[in-house]
N, C-alpha and C. Protein backbone atom coordinates (compact mmCIF):
# COMPACT_ATOMS: atom_id res chain seq x y z
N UNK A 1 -65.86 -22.51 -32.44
CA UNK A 1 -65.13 -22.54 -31.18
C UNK A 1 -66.07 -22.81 -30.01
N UNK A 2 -65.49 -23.32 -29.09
CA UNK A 2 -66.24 -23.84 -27.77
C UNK A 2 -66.20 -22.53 -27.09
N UNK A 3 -67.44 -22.49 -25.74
CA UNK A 3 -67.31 -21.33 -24.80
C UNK A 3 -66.55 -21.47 -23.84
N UNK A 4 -65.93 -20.56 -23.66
CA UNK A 4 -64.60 -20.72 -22.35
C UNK A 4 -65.34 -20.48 -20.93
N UNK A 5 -65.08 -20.90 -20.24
CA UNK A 5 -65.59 -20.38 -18.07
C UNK A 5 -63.81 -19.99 -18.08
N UNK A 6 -64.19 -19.12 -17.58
CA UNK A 6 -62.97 -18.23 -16.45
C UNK A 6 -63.06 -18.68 -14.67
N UNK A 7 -62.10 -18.39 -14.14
CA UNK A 7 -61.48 -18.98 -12.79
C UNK A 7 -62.95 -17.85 -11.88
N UNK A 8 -63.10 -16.76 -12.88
CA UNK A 8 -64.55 -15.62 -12.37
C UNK A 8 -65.83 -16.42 -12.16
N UNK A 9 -66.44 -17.13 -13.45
CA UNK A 9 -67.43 -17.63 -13.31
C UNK A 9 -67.37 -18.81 -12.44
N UNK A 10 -66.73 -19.75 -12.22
CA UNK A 10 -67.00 -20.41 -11.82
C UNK A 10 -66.84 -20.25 -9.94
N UNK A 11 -65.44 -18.97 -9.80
CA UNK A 11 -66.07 -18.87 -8.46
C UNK A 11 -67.32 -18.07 -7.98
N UNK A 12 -68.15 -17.64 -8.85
CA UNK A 12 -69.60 -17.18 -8.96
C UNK A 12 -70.59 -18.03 -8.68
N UNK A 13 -70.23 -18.98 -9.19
CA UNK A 13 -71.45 -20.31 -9.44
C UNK A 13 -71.10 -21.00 -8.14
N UNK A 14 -69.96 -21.45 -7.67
CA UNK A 14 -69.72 -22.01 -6.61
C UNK A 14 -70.18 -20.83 -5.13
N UNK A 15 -69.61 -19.58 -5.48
CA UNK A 15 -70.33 -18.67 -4.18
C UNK A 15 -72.19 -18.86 -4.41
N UNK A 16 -72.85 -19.14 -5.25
CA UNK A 16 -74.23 -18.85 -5.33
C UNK A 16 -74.73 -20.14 -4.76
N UNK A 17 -73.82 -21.25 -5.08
CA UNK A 17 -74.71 -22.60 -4.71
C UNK A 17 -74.00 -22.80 -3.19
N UNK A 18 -73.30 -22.29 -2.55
CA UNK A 18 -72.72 -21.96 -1.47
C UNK A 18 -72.93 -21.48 -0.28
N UNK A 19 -73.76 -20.06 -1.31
CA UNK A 19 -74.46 -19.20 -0.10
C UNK A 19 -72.91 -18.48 0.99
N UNK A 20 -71.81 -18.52 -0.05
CA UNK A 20 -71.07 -17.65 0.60
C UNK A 20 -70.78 -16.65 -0.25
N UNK A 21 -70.00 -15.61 0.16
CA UNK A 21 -69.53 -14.98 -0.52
C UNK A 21 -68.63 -15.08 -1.53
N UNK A 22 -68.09 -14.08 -2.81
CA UNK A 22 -67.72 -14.56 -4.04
C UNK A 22 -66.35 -14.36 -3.30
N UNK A 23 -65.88 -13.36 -2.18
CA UNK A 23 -64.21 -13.24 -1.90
C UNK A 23 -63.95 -14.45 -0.88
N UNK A 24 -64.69 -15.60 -0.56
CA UNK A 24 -65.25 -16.87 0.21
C UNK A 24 -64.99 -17.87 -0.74
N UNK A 25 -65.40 -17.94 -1.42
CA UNK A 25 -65.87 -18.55 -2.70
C UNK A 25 -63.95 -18.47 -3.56
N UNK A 26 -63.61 -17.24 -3.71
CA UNK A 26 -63.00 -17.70 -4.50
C UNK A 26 -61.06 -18.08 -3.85
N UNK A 27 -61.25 -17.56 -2.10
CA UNK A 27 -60.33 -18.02 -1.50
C UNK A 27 -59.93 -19.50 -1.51
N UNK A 28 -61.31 -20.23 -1.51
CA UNK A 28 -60.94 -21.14 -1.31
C UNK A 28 -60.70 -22.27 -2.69
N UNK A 29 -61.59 -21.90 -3.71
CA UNK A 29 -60.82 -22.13 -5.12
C UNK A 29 -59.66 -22.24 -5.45
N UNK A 30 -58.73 -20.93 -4.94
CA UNK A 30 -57.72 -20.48 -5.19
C UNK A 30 -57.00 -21.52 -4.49
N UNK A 31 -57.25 -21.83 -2.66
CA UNK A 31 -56.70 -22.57 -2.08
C UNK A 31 -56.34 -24.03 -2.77
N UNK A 32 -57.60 -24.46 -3.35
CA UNK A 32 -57.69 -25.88 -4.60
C UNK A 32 -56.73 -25.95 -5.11
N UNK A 33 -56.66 -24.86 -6.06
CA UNK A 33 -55.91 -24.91 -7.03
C UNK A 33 -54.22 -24.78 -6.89
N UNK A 34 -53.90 -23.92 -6.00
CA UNK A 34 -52.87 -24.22 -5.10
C UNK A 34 -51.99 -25.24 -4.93
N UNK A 35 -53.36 -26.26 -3.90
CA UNK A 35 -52.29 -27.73 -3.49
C UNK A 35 -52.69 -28.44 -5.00
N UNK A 36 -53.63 -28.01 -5.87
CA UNK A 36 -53.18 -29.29 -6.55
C UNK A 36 -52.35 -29.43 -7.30
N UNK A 37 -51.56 -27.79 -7.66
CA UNK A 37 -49.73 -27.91 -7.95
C UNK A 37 -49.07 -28.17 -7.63
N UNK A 38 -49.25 -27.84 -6.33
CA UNK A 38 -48.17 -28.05 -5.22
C UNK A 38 -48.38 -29.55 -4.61
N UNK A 39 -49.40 -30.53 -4.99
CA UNK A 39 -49.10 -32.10 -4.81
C UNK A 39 -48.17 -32.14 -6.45
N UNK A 40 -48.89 -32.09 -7.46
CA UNK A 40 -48.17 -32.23 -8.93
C UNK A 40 -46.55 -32.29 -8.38
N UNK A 41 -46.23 -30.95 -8.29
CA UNK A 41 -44.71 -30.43 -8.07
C UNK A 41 -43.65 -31.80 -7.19
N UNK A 42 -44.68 -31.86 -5.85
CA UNK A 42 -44.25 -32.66 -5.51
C UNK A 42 -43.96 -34.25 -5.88
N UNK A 43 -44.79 -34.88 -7.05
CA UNK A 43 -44.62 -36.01 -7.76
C UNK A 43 -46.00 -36.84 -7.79
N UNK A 44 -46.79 -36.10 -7.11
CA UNK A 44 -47.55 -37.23 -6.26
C UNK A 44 -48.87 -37.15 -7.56
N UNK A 45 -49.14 -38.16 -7.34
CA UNK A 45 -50.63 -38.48 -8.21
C UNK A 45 -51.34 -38.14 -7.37
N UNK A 46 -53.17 -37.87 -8.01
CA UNK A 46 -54.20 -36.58 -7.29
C UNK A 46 -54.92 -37.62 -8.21
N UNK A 47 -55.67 -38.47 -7.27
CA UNK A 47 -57.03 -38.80 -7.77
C UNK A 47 -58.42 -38.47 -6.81
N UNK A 48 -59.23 -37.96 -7.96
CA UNK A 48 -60.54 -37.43 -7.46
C UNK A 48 -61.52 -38.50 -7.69
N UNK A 49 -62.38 -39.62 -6.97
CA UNK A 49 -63.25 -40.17 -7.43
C UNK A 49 -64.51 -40.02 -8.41
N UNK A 50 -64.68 -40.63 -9.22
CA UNK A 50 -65.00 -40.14 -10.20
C UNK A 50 -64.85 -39.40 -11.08
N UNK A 51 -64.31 -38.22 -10.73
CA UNK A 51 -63.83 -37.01 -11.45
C UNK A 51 -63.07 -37.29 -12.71
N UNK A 52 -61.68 -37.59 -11.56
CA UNK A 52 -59.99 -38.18 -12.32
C UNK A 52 -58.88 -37.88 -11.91
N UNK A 53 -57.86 -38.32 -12.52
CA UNK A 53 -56.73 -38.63 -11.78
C UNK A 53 -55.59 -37.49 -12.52
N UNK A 54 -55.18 -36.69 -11.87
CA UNK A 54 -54.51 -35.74 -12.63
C UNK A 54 -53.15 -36.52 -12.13
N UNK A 55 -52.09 -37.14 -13.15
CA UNK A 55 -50.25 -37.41 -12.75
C UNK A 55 -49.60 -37.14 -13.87
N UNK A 56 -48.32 -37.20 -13.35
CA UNK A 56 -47.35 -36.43 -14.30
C UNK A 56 -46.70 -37.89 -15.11
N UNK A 57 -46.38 -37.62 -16.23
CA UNK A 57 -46.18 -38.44 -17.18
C UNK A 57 -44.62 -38.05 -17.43
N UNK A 58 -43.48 -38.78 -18.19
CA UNK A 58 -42.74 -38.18 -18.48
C UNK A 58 -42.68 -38.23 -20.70
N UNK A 59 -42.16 -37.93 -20.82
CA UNK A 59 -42.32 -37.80 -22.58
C UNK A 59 -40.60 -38.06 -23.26
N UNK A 60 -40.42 -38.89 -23.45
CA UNK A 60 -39.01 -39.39 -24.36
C UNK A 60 -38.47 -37.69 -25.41
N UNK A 61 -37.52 -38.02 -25.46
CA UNK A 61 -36.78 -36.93 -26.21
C UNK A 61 -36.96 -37.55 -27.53
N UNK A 62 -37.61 -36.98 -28.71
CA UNK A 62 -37.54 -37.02 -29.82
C UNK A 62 -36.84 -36.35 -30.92
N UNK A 63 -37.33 -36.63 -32.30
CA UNK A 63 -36.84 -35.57 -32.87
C UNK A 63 -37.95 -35.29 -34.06
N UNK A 64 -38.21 -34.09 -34.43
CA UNK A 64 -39.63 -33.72 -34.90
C UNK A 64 -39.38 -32.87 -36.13
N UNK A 65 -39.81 -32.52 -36.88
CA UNK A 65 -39.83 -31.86 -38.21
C UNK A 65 -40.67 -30.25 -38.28
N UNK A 66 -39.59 -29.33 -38.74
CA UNK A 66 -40.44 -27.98 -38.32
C UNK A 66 -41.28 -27.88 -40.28
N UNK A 67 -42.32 -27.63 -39.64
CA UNK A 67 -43.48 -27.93 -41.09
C UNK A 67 -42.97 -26.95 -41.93
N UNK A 68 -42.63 -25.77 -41.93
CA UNK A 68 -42.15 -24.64 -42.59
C UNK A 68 -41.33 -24.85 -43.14
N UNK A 69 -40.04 -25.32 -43.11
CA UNK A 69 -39.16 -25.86 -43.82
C UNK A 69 -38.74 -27.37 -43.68
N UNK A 70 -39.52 -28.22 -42.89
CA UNK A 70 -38.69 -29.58 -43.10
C UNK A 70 -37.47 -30.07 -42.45
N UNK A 71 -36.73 -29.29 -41.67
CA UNK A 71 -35.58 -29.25 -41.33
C UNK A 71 -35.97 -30.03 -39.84
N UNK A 72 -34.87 -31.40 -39.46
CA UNK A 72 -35.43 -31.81 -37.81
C UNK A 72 -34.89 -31.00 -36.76
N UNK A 73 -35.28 -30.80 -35.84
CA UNK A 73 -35.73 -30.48 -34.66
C UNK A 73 -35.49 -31.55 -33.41
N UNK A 74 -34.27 -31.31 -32.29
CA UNK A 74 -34.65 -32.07 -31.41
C UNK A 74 -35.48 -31.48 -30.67
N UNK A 75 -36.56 -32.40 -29.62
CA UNK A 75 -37.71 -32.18 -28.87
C UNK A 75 -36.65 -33.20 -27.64
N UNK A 76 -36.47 -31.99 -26.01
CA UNK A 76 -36.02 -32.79 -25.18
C UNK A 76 -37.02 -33.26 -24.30
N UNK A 77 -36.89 -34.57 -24.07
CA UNK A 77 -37.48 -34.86 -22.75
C UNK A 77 -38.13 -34.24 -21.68
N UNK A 78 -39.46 -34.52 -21.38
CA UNK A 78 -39.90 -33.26 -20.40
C UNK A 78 -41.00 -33.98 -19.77
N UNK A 79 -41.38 -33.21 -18.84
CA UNK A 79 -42.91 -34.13 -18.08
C UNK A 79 -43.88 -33.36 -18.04
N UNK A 80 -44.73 -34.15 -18.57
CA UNK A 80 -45.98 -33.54 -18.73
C UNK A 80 -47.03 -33.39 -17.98
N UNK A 81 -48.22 -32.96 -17.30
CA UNK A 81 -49.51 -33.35 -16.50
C UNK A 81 -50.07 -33.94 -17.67
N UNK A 82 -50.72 -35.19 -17.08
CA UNK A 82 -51.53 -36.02 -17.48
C UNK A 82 -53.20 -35.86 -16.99
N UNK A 83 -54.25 -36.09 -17.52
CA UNK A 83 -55.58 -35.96 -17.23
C UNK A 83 -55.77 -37.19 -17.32
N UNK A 84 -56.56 -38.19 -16.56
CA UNK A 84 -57.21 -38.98 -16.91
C UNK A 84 -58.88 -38.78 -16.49
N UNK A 85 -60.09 -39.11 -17.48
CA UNK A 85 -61.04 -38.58 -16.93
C UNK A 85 -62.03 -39.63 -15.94
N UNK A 86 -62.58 -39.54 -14.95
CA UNK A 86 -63.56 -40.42 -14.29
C UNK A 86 -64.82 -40.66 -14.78
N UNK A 87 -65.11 -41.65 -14.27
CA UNK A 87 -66.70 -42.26 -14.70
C UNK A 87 -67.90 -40.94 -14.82
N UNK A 88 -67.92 -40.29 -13.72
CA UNK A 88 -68.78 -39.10 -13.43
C UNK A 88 -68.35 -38.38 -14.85
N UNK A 89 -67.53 -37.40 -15.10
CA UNK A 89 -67.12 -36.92 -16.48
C UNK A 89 -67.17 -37.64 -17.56
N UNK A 90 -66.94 -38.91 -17.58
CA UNK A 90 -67.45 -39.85 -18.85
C UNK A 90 -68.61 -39.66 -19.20
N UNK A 91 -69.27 -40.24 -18.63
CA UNK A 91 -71.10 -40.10 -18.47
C UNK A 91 -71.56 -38.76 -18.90
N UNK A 92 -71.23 -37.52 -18.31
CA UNK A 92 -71.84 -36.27 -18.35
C UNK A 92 -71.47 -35.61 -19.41
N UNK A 93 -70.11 -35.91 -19.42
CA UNK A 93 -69.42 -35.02 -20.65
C UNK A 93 -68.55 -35.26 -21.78
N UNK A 94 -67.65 -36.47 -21.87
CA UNK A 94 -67.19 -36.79 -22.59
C UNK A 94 -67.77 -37.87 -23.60
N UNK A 95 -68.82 -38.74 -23.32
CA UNK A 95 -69.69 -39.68 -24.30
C UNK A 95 -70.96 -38.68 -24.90
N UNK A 96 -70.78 -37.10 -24.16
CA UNK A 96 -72.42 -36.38 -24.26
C UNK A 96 -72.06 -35.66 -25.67
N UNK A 97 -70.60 -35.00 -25.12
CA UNK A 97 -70.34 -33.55 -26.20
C UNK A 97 -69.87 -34.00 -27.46
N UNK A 98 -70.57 -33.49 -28.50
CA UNK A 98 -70.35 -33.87 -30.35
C UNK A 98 -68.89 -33.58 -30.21
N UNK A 99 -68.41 -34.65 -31.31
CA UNK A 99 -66.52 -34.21 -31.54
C UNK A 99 -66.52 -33.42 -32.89
């Protein structure tokens, strides 16, 4: 299994390279994380340069097979968040880390 960061550490790491405080630090995290639902919610695509482009996708209604017994399953239509990753994350982390 991979190591997890919590919403803790990382407003730790961001208050230290900051030089503010961690209840500083993690207001404004929180604030981040916030609008970037609250753009989602609203419809809107969120691109970060380099980073990536977080938009909502929508997903067709299927019909799917429950493995336990075999029996189908409709799957309705729904929308999903989409990740797409940027050049910066390509480079650093996604061509770096073993699959």
């Amino acid at each position: 299994l991979m190591p997890t960061s919590s919403k803790k550490e990382i407003v730790l790491a961001v208050a230290n390279k900051t030089g503010r405080s961690s209840a500083e630090a993690s207001a404004v995290c929180q604030s981040f994380l916030d609008q970037v639902v609250d753009e989602l919610a609203r419809g809107n695509r969120l691109e970060f340069r380099d980073f990536g482009v977080f938009e909502l996708k929508r997903r067709k209604a299927r019909t799917a097979r429950n493995p336990k017994t075999g029996e189908a399953v409709h799957v309705p239509a729904r929308t999903v968040v989409a990740f797409k990753p940027g050049r910066i994350m390509k480079e650093r982390v996604i061509d770096v880390v073993p699959q």
